[in-house]
Protein backbone atom coordinates (compact mmCIF):
# COMPACT_ATOMS: atom_id res chain seq x y z
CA UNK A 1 0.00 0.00 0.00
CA UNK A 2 0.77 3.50 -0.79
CA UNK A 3 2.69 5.63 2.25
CA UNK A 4 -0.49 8.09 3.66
CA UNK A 5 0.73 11.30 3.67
CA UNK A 6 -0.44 13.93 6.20
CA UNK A 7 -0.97 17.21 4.50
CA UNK A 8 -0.56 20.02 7.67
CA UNK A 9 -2.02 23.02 7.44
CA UNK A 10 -5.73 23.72 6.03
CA UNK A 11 -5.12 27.03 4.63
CA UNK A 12 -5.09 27.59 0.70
CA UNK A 13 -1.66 25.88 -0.16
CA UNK A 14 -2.16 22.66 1.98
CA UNK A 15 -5.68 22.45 1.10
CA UNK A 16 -4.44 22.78 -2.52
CA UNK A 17 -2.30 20.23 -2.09
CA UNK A 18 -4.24 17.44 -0.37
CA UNK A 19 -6.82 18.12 -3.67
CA UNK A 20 -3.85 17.33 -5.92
CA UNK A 21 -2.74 14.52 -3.74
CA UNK A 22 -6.25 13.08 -3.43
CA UNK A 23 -6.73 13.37 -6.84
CA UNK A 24 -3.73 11.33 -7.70
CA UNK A 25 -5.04 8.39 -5.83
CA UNK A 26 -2.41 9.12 -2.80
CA UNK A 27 -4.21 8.06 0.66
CA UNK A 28 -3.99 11.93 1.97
CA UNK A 29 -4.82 13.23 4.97
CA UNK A 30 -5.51 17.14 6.01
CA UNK A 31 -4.58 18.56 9.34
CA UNK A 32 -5.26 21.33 11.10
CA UNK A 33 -4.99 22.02 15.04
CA UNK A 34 -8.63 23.25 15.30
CA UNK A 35 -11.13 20.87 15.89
CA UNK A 36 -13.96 23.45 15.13
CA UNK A 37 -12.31 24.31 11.75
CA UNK A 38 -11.78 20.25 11.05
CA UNK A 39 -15.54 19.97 12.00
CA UNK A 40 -16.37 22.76 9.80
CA UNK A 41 -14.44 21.70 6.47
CA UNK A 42 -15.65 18.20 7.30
CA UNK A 43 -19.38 19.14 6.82
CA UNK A 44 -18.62 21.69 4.05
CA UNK A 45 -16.60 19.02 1.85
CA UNK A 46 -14.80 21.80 0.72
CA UNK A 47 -12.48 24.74 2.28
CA UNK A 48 -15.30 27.24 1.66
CA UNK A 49 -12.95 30.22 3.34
CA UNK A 50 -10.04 29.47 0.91
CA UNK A 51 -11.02 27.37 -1.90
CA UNK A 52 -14.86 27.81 -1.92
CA UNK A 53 -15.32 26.53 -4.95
CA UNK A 54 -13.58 23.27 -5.10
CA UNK A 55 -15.19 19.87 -3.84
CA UNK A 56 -12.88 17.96 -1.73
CA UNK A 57 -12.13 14.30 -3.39
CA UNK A 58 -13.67 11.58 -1.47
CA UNK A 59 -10.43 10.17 -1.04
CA UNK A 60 -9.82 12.94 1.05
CA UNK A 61 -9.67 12.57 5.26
CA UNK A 62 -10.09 15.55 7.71
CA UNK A 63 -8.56 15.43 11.17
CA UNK A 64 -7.02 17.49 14.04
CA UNK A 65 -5.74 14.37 15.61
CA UNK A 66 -1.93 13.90 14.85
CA UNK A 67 -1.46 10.79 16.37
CA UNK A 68 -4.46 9.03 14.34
CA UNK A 69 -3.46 10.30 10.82
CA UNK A 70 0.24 9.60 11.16
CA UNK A 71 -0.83 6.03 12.31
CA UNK A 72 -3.48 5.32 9.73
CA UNK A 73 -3.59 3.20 6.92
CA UNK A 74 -7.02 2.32 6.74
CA UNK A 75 -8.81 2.91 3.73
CA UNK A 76 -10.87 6.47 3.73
CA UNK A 77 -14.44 6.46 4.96
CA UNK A 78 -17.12 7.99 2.75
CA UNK A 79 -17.91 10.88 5.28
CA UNK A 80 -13.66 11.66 4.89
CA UNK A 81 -13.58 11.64 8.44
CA UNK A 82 -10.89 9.06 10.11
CA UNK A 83 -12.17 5.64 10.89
CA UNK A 84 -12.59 4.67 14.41
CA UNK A 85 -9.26 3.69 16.15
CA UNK A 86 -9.98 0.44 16.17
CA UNK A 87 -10.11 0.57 12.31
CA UNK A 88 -6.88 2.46 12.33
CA UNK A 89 -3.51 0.28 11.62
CA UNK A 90 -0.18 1.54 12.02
CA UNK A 91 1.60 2.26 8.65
CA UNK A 92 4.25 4.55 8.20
CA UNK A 93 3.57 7.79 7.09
CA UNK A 94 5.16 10.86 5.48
CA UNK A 95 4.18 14.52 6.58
CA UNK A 96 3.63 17.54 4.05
CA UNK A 97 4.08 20.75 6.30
CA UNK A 98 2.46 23.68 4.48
CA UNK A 99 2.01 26.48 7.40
CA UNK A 100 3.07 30.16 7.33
CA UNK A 101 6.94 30.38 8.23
CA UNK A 102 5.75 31.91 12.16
CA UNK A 103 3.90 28.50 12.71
CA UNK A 104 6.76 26.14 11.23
CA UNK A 105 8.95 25.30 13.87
CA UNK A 106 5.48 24.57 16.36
CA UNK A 107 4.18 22.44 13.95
CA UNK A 108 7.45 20.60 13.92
CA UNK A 109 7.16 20.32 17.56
CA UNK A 110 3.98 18.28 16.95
CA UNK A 111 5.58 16.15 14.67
CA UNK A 112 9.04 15.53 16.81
CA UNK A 113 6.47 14.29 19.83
CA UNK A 114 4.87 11.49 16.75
CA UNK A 115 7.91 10.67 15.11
CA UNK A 116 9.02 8.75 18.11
CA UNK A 117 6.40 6.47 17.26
CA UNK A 118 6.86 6.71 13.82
CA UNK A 119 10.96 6.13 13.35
CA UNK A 120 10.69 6.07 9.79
CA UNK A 121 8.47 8.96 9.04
CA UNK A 122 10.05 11.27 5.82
CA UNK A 123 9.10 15.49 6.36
CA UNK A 124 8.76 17.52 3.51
CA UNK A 125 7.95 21.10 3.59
CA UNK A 126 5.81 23.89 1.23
CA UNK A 127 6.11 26.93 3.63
CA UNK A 128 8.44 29.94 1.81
CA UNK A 129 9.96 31.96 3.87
CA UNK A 130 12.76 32.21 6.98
CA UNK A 131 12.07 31.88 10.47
CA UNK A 132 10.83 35.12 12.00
CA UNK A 133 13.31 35.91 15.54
CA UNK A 134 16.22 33.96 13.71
CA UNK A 135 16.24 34.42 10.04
CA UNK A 136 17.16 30.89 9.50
CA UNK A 137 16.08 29.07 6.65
CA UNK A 138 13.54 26.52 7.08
CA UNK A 139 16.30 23.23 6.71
CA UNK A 140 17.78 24.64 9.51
CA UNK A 141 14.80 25.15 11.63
CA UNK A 142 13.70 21.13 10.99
CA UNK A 143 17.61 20.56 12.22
CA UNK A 144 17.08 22.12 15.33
CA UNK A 145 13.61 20.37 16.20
CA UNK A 146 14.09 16.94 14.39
CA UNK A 147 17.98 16.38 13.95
CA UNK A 148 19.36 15.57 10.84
CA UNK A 149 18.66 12.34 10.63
CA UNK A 150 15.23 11.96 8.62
CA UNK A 151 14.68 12.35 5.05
CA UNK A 152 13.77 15.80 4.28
CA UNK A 153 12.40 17.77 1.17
CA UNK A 154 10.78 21.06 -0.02
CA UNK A 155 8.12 21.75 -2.93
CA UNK A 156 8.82 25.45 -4.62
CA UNK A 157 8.06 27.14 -7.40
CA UNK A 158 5.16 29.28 -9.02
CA UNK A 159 2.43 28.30 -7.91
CA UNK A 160 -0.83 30.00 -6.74
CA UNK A 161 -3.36 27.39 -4.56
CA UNK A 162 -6.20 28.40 -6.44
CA UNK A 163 -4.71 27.32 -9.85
CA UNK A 164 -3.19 23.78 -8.56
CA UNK A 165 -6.70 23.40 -6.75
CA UNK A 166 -8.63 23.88 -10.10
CA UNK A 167 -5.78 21.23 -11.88
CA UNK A 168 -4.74 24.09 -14.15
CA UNK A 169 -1.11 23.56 -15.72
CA UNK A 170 1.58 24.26 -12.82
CA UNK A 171 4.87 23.34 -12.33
CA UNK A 172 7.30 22.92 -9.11
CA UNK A 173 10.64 21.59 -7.92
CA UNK A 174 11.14 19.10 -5.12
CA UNK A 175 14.66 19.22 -3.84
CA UNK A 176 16.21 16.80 -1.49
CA UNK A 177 19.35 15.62 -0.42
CA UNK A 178 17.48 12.40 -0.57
CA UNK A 179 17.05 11.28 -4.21
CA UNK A 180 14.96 8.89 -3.57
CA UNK A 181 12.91 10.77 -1.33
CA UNK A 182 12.25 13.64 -3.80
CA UNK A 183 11.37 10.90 -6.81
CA UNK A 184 9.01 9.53 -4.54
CA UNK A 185 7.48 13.01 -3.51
CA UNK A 186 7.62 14.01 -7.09
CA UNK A 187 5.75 10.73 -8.13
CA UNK A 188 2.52 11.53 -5.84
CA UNK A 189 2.34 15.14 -7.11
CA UNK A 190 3.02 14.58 -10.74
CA UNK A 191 0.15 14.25 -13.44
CA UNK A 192 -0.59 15.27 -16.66
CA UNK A 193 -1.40 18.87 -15.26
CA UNK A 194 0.91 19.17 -12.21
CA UNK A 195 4.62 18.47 -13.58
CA UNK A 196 7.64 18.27 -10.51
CA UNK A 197 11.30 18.41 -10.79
CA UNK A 198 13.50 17.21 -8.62
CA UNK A 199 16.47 18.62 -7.55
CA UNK A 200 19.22 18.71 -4.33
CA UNK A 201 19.96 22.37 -3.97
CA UNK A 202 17.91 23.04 -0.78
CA UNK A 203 19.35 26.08 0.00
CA UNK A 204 18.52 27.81 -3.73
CA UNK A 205 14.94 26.44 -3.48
CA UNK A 206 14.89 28.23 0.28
CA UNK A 207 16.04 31.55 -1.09
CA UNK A 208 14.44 31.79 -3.79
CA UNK A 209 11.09 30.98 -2.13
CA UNK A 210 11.83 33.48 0.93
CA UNK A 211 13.53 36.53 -1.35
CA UNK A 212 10.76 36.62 -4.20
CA UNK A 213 8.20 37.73 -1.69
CA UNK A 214 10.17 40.61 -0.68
CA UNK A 215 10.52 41.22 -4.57
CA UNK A 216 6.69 41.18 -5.06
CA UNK A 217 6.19 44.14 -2.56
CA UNK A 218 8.54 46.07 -4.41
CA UNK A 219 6.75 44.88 -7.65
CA UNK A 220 3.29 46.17 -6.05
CA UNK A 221 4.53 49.33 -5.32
CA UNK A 222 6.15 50.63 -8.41
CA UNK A 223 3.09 49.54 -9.82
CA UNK A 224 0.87 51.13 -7.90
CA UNK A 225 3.00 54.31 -8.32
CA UNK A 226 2.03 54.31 -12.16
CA UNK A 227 6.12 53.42 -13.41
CA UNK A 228 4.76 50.96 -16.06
CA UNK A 229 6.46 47.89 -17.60
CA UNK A 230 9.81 48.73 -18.24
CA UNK A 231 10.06 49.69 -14.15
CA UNK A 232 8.76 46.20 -13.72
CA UNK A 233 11.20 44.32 -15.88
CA UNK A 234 13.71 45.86 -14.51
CA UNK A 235 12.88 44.89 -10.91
CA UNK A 236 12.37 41.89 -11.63
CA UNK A 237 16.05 41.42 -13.61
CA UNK A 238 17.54 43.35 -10.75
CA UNK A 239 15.56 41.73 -8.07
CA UNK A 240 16.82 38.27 -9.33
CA UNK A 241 20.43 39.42 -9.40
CA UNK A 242 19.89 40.38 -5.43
CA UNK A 243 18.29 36.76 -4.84
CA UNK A 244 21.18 35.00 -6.63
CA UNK A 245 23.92 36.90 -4.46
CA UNK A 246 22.06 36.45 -1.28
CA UNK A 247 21.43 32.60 -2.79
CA UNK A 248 25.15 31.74 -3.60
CA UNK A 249 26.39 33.15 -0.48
CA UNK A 250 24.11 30.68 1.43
CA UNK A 251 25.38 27.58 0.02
CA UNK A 252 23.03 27.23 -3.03
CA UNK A 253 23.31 27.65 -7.17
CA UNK A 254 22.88 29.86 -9.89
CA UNK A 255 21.18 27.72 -11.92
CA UNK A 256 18.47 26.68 -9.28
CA UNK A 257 17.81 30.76 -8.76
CA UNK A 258 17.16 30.75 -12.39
CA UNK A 259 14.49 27.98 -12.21
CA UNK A 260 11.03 27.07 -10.93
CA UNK A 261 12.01 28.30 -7.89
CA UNK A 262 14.13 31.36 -7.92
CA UNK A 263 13.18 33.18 -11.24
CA UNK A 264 9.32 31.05 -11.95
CA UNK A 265 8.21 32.09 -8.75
CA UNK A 266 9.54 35.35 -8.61
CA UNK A 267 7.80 36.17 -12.03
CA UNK A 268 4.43 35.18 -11.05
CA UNK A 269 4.74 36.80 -7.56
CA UNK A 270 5.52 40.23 -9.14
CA UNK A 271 2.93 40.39 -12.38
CA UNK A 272 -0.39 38.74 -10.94
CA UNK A 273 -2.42 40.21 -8.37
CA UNK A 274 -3.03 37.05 -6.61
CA UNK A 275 -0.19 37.91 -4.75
CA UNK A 276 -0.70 38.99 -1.69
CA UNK A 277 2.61 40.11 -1.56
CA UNK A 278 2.17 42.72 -4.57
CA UNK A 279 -1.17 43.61 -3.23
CA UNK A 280 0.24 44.75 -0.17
CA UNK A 281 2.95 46.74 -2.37
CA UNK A 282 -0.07 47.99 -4.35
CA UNK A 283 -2.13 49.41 -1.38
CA UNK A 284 1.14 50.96 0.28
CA UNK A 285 2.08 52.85 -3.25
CA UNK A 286 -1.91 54.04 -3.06
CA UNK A 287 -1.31 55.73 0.74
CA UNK A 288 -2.35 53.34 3.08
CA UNK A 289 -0.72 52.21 6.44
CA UNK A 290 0.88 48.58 6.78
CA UNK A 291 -1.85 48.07 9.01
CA UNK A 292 -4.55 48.81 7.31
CA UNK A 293 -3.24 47.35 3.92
CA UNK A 294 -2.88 44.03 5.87
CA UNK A 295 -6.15 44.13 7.31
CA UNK A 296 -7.81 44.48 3.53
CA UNK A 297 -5.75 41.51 2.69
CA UNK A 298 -7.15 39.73 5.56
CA UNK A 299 -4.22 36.76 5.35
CA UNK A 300 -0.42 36.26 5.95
CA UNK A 301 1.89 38.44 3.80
CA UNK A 302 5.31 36.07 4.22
CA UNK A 303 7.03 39.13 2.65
CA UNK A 304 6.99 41.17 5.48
CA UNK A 305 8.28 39.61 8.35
CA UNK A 306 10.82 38.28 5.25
CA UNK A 307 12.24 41.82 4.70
CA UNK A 308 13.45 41.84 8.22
CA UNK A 309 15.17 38.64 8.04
CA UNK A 310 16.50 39.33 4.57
CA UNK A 311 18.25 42.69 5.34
CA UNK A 312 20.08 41.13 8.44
CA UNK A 313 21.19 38.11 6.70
CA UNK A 314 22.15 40.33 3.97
CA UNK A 315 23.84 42.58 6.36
CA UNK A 316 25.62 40.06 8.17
CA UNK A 317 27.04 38.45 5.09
CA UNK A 318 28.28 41.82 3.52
CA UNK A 319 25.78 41.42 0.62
CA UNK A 320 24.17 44.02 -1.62
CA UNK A 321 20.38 44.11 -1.40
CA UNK A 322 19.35 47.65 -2.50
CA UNK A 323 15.63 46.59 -3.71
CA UNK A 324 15.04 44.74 -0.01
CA UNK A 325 16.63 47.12 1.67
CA UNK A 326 14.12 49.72 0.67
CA UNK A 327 10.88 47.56 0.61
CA UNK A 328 12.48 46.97 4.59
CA UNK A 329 12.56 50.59 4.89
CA UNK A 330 9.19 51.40 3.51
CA UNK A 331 7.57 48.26 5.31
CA UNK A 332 9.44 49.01 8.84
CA UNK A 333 10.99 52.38 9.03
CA UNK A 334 8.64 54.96 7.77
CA UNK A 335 9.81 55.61 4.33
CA UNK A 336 7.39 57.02 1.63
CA UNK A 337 7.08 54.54 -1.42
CA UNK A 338 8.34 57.30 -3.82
CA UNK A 339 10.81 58.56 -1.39
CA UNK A 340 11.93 54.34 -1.77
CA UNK A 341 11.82 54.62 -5.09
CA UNK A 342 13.83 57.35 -5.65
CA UNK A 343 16.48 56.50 -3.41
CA UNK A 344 17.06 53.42 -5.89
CA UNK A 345 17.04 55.78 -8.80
CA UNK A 346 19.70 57.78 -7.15
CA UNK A 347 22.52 55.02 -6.92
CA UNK A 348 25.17 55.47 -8.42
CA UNK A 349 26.37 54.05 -11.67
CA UNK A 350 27.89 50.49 -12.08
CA UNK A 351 28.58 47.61 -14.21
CA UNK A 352 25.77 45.45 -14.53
CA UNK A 353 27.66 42.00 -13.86
């Protein structure tokens, strides 16, 4: 039998994503800490906050009990509910973490409690961003709470939820130390609409999944502003060259930067408004507070918490980050958008390469 996988986090991206998996025939399971919310999708068939519009398969299960869905390999009921316990046999599991980077390292504190009854349990991860507090990337964070010792992975690239939930063409890469790991990942997401790559560069996946939403606020802004398309190319040309620096410096590759992951994601994060990132860049540009363009938005914005992290990591390692640095400053010191934008207009001249 098929490993389950446990899909954790109900928002849009891990509902998203235990649709695709469902759909692929994988035994999936969707977790979420709140009963209530559980209860709620459970009855609804369908995330009708997120995803409103997209039936859950019947394949898929529903449950805020960790213990149950990383021991289960019964066969889903028709309600997608989890069997009774006594239906429930143990059968090693894999866990899909897709949670906003703030919640990552508690959720991994769940999963460190199971995974002493689960030895051979694999972790891969969908979150973008660094930790918030310690700007580590999110490798390092599953380190800290799970050792090094368990086979990890993460799933990048450009992908909105709505789009993989509605099986319209997307495309990601799923990096691993682990080849076999990532094949086997790549295996239960892949279909004729939902192509994944694998890869090993960790670190360029991280980046380029952290840096890009930083990148998107700036996008939003000069947008906003009225500076047209040939302000936005050029972001997003310069923007990649700050993601590669930062990228390389960290440990991972040029090439991966210019992938699904670094330059894919950072395209589709900066031209489409179902960004939330840009959004947020396109309110500030039209004279609202962070506050208040946050509260319209109404979810997480990884982006700005990311600036923080970004600049000191960028400080620290003596790297050049002009476009972040002034998103950080407009974001978290005050700065007027066009006062930002100037200030980049101002530098002085240099080689491109």
């Amino acid at each position: 039998m098929a490993r389950p996988i446990v899909v954790m986090g109900a928002g849009a991206w891990g509902t998203a994503l235990a649709i695709l998996l469902a759909r692929n025939g994988q035994p999936v399971w969707l977790w979420a800490r709140d009963p209530q919310q559980i209860s709620e999708l459970s009855a609804a068939r369908c995330n009708s906050r997120c995803l409103p519009h997209i039936p859950f398969p019947p394949a898929l299960q529903l449950t805020s009990d960790l213990s149950r869905a990383l021991g289960s390999s019964a066969a889903p009921a028709a309600s997608g509910i989890l069997p009774p316990a006594a239906l429930v046999h143990p059968c090693t599991a894999d866990v899909l973490v897709a949670v906003s980077s703030a919640g990552f390292r508690t959720v991994l504190e769940s999963v460190a409690v199971e995974r002493q009854h689960n030895p051979a349990l694999r972790l891969a991860w969908a979150t973008k961003g660094l930790e918030p507090g310690s700007g580590q990337l999110l490798h390092q964070v599953v380190a800290d709470v799970l050792g090094d010792a368990l086979p990890t992975a993460v799933i990048s690239g450009p992908t909105f939820a709505c789009e993989v939930a509605a099986n319209l063409p997307t495309a990601v890469t799923v990096a691993s130390a682990n080849a076999e790991f990532a094949a086997d990942l790549a295996a239960c997401l892949h279909n004729n609409n939902f192509r994944a790559y694998t890869g090993s560069d960790v670190v360029g996946v991280e980046v380029g999944g952290a840096v890009k939403n930083v990148l998107a606020i700036a996008a939003g802004i000069a947008d906003g502003l009225g500076f047209g398309a040939n302000t936005r190319a050029a972001l997003v040309t310069r923007g990649l060259a700050e993601m590669m620096r930062l990228g390389v410096a960290l440990g991972g590759r040029r090439e991966t930067l210019m992938g699904l992951a670094g330059l894919g994601d950072l395209v589709l994060t900066c031209t489409d408004n179902q960004s939330r990132n840009r959004r947020l860049g396109l309110a500030l540009a039209q004279g609202n507070t962070l506050a208040a363009a946050l509260a319209s938005i109404g979810q997480a914005v990884e982006g700005v918490q990311t600036a923080i992290e970004v600049v000191h990591l960028a400080q620290k390692l003596g790297i050049d980050m002009p476009i972040t640095a002034q998103v950080y400053e407009v974001l978290h010191a005050g700065r007027a958008p066009r006062d930002a934008v100037n200030a980049l207009l101002n530098r002085d001249k240099k080689a491109e390469l």
